[in-house]
C-alpha atoms as a PDB file:
ATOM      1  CA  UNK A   1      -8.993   9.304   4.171  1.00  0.00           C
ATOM      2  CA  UNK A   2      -9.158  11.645   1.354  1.00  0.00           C
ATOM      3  CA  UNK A   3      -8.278  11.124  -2.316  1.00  0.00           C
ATOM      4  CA  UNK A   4      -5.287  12.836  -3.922  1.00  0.00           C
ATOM      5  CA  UNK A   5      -5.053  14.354  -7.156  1.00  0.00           C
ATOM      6  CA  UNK A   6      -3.795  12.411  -9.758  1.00  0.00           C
ATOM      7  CA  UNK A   7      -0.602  14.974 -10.677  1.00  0.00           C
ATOM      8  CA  UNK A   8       0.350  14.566  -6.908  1.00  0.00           C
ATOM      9  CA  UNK A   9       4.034  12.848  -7.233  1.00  0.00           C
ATOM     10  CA  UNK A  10       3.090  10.038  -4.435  1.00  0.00           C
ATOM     11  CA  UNK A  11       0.581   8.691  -6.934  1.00  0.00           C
ATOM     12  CA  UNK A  12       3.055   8.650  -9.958  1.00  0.00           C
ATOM     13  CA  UNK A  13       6.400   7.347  -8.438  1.00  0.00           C
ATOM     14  CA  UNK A  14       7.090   4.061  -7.753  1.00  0.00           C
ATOM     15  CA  UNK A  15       6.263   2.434  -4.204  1.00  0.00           C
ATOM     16  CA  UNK A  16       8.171   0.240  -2.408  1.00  0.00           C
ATOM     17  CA  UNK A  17       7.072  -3.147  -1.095  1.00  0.00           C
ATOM     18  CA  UNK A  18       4.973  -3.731   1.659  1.00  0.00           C
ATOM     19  CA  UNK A  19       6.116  -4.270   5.223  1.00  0.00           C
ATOM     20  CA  UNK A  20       4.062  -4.679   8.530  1.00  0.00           C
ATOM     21  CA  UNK A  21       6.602  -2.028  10.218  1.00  0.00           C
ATOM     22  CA  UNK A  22       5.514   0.618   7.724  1.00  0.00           C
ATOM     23  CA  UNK A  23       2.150   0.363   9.433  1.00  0.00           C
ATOM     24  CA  UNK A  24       2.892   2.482  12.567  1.00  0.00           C
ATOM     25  CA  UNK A  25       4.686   4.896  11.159  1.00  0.00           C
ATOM     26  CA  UNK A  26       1.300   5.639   9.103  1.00  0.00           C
ATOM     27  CA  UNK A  27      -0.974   5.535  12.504  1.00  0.00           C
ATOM     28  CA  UNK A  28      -2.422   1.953  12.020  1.00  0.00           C
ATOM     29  CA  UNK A  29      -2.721  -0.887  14.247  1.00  0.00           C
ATOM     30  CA  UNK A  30      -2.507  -3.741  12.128  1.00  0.00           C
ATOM     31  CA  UNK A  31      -3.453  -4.829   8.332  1.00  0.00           C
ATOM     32  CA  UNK A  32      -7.250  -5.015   8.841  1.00  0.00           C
ATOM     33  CA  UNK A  33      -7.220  -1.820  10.388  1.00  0.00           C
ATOM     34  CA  UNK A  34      -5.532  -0.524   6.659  1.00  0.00           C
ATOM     35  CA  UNK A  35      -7.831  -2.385   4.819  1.00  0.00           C
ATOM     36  CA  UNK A  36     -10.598  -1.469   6.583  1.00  0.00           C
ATOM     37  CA  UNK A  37     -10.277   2.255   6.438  1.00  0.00           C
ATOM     38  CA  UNK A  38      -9.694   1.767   2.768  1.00  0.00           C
ATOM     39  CA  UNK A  39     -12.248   0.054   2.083  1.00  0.00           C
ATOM     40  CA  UNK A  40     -14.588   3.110   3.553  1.00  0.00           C
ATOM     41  CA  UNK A  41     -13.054   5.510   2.026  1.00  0.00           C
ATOM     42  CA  UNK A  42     -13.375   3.269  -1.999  1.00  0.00           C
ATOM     43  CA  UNK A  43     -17.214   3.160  -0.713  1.00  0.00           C
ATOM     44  CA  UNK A  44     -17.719   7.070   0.459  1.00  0.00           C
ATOM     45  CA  UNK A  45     -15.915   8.017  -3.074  1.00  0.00           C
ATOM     46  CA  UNK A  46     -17.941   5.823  -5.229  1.00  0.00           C
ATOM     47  CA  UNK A  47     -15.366   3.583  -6.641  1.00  0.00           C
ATOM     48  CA  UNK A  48     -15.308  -0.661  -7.084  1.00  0.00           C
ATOM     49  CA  UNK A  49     -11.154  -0.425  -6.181  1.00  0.00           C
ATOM     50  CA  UNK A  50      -8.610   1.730  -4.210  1.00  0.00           C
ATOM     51  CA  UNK A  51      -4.897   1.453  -3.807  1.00  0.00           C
ATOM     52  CA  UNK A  52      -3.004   2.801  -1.042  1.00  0.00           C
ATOM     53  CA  UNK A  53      -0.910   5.795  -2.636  1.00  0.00           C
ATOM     54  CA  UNK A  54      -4.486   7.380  -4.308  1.00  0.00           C
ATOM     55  CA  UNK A  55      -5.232   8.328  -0.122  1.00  0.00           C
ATOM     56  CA  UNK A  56      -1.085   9.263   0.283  1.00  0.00           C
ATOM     57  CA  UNK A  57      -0.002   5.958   1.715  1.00  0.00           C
ATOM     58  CA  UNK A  58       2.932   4.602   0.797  1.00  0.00           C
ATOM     59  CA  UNK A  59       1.847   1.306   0.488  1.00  0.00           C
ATOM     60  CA  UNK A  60       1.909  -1.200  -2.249  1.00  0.00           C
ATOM     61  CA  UNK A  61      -1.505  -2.596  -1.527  1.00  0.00           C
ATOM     62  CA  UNK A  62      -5.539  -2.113  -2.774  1.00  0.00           C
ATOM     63  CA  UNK A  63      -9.024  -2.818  -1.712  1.00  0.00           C
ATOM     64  CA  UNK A  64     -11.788  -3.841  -4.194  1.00  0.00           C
END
């Protein structure tokens, strides 16, 4: 996963709520998968917290 700029539209709009079906259209499994991959990429970039739509997801969700 790689961060997006700030500017980039997907992390200034408004995101919908989360549903279990919006998983596979992103290419994950399940929830831990998500969280898991997120939780990587908050470590490899330094930071204590990471919500989904700073990697492009359109997910209302975030890792700490």
């Amino acid at each position: 996963m790689k961060l997006i700029p700030p500017s980039d539209p997907r992390v200034q709009t408004a995101i919908a709520p989360f549903d279990d079906a919006m998983l596979k259209d992103e290419g994950f499994k399940d929830r831990k998968e998500l969280a898991d991959k997120m939780y990587e990429a908050m470590k490899k970039y330094g930071g204590i917290g990471l919500s989904a739509n700073q990697v492009g997801l359109p997910f209302n969700m975030f890792v700490m």
